[in-house]
N, C-alpha and C. Protein backbone atom coordinates (compact mmCIF):
# COMPACT_ATOMS: atom_id res chain seq x y z
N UNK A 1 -7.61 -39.27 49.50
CA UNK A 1 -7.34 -38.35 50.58
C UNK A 1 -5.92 -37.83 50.57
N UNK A 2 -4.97 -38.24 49.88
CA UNK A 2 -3.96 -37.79 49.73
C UNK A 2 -3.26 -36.77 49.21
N UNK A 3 -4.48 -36.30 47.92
CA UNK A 3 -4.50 -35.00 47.62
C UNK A 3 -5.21 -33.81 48.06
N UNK A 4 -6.20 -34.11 48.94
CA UNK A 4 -7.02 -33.10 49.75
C UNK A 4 -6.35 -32.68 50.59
N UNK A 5 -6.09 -31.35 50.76
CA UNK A 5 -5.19 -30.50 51.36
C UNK A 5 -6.41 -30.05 53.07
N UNK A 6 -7.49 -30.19 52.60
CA UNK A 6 -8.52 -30.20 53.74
C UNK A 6 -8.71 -31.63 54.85
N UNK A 7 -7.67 -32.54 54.39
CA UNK A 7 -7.73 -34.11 55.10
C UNK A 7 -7.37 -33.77 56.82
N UNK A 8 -7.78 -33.76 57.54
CA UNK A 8 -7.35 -33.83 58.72
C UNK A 8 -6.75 -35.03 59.37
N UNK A 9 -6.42 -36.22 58.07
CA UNK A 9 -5.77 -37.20 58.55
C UNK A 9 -4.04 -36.93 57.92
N UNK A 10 -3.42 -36.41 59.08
CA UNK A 10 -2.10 -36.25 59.14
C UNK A 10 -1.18 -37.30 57.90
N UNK A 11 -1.73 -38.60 58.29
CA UNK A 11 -0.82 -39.51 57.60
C UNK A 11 -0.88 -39.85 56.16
N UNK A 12 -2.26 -39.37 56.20
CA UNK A 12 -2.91 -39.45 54.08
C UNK A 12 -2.43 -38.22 53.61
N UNK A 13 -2.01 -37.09 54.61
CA UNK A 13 -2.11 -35.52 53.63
C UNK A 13 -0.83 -35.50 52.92
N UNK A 14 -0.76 -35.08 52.04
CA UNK A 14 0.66 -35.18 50.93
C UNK A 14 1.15 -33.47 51.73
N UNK A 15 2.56 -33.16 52.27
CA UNK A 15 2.57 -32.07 52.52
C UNK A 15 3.02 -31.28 51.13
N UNK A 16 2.72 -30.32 50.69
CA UNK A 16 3.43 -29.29 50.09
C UNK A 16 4.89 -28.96 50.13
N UNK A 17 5.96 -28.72 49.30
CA UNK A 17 7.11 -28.52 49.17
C UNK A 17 6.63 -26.70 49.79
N UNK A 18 8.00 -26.40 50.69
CA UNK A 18 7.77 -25.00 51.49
C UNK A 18 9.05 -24.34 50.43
N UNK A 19 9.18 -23.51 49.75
CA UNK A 19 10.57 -22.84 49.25
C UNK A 19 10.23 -21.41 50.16
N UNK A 20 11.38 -20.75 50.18
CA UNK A 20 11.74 -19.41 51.35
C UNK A 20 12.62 -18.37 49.82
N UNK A 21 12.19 -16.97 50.43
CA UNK A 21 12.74 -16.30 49.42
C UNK A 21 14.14 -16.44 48.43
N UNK A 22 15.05 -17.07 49.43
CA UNK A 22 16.50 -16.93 49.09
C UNK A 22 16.71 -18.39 48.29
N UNK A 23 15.34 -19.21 48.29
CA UNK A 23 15.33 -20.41 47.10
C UNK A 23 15.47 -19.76 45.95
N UNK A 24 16.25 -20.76 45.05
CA UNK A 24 16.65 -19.94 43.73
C UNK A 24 14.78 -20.23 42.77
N UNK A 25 14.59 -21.25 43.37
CA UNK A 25 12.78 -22.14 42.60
C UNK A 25 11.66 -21.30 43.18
N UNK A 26 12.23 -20.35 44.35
CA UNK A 26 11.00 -19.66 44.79
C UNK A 26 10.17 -18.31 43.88
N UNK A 27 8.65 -19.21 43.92
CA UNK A 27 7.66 -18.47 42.98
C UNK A 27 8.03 -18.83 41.25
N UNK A 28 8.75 -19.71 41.48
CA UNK A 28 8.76 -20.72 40.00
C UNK A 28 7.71 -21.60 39.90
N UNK A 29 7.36 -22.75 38.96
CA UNK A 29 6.70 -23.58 38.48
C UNK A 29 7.45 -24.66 38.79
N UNK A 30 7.28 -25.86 39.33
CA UNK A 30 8.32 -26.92 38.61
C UNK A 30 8.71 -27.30 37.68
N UNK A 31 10.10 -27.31 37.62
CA UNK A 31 10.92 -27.80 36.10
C UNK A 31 10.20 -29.14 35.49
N UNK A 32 9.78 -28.79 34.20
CA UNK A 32 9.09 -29.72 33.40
C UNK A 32 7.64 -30.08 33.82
N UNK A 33 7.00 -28.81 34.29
CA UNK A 33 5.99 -29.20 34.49
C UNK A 33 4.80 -28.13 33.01
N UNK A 34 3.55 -28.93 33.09
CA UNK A 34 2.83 -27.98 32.03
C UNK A 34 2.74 -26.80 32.45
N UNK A 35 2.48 -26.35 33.74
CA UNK A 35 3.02 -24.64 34.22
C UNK A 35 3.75 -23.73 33.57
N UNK A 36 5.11 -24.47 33.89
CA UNK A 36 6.40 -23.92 33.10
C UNK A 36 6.37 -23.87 31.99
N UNK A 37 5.89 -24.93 31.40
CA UNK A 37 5.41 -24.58 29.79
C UNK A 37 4.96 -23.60 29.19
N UNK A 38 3.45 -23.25 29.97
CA UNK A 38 2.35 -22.40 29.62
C UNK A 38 3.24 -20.90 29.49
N UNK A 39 4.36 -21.17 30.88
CA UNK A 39 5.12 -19.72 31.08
C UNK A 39 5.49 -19.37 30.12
N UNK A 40 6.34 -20.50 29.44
CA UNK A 40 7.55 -19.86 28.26
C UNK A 40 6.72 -19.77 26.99
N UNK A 41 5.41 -20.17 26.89
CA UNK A 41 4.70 -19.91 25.68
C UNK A 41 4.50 -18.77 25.64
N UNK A 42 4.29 -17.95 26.73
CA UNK A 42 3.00 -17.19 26.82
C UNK A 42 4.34 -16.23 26.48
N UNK A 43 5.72 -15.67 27.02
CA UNK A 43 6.57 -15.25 26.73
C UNK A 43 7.24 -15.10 25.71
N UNK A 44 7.09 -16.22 24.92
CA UNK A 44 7.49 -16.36 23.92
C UNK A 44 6.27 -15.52 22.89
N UNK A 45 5.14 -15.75 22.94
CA UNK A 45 3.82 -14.70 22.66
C UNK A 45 4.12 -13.16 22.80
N UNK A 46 4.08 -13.36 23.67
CA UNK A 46 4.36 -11.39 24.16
C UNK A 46 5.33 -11.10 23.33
N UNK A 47 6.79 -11.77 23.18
CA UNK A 47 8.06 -11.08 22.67
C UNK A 47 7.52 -10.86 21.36
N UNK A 48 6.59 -11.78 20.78
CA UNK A 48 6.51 -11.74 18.95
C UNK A 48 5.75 -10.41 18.66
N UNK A 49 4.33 -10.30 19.89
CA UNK A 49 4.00 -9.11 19.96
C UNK A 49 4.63 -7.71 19.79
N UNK A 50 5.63 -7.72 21.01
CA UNK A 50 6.20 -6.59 20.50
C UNK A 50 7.11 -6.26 19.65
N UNK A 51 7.81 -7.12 19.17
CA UNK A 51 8.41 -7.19 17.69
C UNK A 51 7.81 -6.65 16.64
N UNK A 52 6.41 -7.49 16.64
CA UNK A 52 5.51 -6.88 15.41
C UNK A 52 4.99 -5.52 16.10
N UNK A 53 4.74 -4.84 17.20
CA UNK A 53 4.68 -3.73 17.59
C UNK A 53 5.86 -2.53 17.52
N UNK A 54 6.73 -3.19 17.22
CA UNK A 54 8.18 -2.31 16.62
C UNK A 54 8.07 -1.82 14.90
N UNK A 55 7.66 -3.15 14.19
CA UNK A 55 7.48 -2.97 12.82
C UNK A 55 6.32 -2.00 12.67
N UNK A 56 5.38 -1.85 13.18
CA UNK A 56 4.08 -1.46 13.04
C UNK A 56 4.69 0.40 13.41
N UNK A 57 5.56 0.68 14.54
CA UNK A 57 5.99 1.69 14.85
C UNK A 57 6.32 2.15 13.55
N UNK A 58 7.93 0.97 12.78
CA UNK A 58 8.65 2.15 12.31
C UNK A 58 8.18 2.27 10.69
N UNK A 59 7.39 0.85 10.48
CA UNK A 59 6.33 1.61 9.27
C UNK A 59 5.44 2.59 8.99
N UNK A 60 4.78 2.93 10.09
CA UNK A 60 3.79 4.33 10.35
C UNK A 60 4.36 5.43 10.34
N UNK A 61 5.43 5.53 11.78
CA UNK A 61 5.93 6.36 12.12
C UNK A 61 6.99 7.52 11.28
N UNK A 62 7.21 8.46 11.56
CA UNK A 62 7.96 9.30 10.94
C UNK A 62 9.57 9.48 11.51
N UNK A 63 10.30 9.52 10.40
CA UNK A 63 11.75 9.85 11.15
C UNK A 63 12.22 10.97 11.67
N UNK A 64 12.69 11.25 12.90
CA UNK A 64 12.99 12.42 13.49
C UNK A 64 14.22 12.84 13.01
N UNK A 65 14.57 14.32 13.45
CA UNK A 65 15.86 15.06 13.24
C UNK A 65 16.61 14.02 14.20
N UNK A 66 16.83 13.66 14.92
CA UNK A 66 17.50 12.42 16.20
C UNK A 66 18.09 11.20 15.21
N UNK A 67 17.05 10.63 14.10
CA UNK A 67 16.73 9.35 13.31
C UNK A 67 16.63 8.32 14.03
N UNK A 68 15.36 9.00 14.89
CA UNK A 68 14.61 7.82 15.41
C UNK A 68 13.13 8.10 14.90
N UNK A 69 12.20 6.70 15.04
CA UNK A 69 11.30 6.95 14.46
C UNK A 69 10.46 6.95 15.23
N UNK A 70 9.31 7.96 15.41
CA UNK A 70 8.36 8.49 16.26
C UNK A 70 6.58 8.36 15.61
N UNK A 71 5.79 8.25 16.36
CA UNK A 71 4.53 8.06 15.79
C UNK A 71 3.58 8.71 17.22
N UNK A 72 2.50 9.46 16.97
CA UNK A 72 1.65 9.43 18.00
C UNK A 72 0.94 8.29 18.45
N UNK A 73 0.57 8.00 19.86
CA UNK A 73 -0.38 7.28 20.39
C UNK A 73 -1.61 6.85 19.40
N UNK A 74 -2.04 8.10 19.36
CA UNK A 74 -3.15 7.86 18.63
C UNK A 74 -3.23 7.48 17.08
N UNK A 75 -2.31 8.27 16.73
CA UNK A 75 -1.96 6.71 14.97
C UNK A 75 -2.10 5.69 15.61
N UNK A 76 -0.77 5.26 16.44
CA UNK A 76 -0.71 3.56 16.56
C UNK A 76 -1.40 3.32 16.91
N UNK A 77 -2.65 3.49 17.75
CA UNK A 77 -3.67 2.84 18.35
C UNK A 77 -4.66 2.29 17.11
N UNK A 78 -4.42 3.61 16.79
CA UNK A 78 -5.95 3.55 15.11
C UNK A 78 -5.32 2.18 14.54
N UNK A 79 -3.98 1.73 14.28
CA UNK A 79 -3.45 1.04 13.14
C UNK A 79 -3.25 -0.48 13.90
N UNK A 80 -2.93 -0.09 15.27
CA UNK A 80 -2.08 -1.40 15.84
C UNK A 80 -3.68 -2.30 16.53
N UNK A 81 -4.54 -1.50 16.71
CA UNK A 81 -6.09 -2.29 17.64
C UNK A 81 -6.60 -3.14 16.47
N UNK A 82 -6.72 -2.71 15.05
CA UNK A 82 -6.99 -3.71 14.55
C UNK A 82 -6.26 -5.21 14.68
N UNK A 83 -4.96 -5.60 14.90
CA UNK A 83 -4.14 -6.58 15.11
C UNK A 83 -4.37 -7.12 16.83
N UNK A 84 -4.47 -6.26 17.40
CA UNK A 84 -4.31 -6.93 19.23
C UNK A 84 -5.19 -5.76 19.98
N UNK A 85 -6.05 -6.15 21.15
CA UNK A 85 -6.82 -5.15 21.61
C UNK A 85 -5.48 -4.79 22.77
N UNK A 86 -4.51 -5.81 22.73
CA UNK A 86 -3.41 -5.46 24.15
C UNK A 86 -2.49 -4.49 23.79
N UNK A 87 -2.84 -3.60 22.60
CA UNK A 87 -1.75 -2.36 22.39
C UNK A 87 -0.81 -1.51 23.68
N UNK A 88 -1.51 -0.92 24.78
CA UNK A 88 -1.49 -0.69 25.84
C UNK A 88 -0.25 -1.51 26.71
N UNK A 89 -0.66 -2.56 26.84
CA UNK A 89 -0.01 -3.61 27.68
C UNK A 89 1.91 -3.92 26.83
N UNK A 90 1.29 -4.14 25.66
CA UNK A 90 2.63 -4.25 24.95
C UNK A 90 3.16 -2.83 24.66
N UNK A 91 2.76 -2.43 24.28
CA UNK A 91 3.99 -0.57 24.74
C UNK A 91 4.87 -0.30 26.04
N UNK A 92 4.10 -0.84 27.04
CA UNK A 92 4.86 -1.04 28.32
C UNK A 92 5.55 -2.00 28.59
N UNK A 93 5.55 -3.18 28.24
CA UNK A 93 6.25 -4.45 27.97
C UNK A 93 7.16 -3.96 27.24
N UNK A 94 7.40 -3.50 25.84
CA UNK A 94 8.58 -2.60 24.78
C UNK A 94 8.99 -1.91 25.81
N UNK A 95 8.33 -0.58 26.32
CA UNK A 95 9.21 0.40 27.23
C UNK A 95 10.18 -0.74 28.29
N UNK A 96 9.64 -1.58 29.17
CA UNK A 96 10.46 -2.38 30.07
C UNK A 96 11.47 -2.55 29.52
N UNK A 97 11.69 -3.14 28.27
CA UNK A 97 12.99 -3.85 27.39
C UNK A 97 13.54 -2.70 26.92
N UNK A 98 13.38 -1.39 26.84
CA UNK A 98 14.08 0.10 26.35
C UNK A 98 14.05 -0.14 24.73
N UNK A 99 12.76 -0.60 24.48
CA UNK A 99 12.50 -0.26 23.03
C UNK A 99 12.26 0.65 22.56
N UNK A 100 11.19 1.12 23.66
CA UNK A 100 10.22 2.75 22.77
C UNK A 100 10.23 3.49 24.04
N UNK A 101 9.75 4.31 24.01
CA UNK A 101 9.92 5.24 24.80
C UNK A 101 8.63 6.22 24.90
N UNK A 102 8.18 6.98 25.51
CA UNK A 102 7.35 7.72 25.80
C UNK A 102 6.65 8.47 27.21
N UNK A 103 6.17 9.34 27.36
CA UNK A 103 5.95 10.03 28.45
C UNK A 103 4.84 9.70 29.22
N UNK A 104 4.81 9.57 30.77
CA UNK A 104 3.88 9.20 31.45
C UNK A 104 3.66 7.45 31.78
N UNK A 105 3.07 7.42 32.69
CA UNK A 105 3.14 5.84 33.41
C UNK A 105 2.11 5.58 32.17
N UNK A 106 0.80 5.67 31.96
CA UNK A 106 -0.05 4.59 31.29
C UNK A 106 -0.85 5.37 30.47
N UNK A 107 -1.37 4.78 29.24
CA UNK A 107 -1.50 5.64 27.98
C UNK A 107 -2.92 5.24 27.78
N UNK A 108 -3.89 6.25 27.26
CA UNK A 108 -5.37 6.59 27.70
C UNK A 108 -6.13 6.66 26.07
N UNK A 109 -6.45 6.01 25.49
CA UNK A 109 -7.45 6.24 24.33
C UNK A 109 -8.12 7.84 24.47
N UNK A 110 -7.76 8.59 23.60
CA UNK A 110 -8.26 9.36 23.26
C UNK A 110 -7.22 11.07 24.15
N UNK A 111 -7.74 10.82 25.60
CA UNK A 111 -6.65 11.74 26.25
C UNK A 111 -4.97 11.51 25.98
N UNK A 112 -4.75 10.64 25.54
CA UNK A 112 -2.73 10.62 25.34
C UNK A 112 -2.65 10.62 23.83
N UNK A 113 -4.41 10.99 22.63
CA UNK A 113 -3.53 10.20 21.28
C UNK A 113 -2.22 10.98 20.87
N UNK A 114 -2.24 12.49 21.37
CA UNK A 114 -1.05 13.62 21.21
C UNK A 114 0.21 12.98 21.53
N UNK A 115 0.31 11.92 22.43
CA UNK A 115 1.82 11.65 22.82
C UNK A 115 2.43 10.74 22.27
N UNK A 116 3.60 11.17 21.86
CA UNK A 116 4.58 10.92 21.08
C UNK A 116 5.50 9.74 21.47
N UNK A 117 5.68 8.54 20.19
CA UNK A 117 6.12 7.24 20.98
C UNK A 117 7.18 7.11 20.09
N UNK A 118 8.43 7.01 20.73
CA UNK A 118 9.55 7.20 20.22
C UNK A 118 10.41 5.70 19.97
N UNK A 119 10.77 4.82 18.92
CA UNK A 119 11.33 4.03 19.00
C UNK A 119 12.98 3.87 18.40
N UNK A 120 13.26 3.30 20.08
CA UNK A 120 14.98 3.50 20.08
C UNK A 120 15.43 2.47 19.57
């Protein structure tokens, strides 16, 4: 009964730790817990992603008068879906970090393959 959060016996219920916005732990995991773990894996995942989503850019892609290297949507999609169906997700993840660049909030199979993805 001590872990049942439904116990209506006051003295068995384990309360919950309360953190408030201005906690530095608030909407964290606990330190050293498998949570926190899972976090920094999964982060550590994504970053390799878009790394290899950088290489994949500036091997395809063509060099601009700028000398940056640019590729349409729709190449990379054709080239990069065989490797990850999360192409999408990681272009915006790159844009967050000011890797690549490109026009419009979210990029559409088939309607965006015209737009042009620029990596800085």
């Amino acid at each position: 009964q001590r872990k049942n959060p439904f116990s209506n016996d006051n003295r068995l219920a384990s309360k919950p730790v309360h953190t408030h916005r201005g906690d530095p732990t608030y909407g964290r995991p606990p330190e050293g817990s498998q949570t926190e773990q899972r976090g920094k894996d999964a982060h550590s995942h994504v970053g390799k992603e878009v790394e290899e989503l950088c290489l994949i850019i500036r091997s395809t892609g063509q060099v601009g008068e700028d000398g940056h290297v640019s590729v349409t949507f729709g190449q990379l999609f054709e080239t990069y879906v065989t490797i990850s169906n999360k192409v999408v997700g990681i272009l915006l993840r790159a844009r967050k970090h000011g890797l690549v660049r490109f026009e419009g909030e979210m990029l559409w199979q088939g309607k965006d393959d015209d737009v042009i993805i620029t990596l800085l």
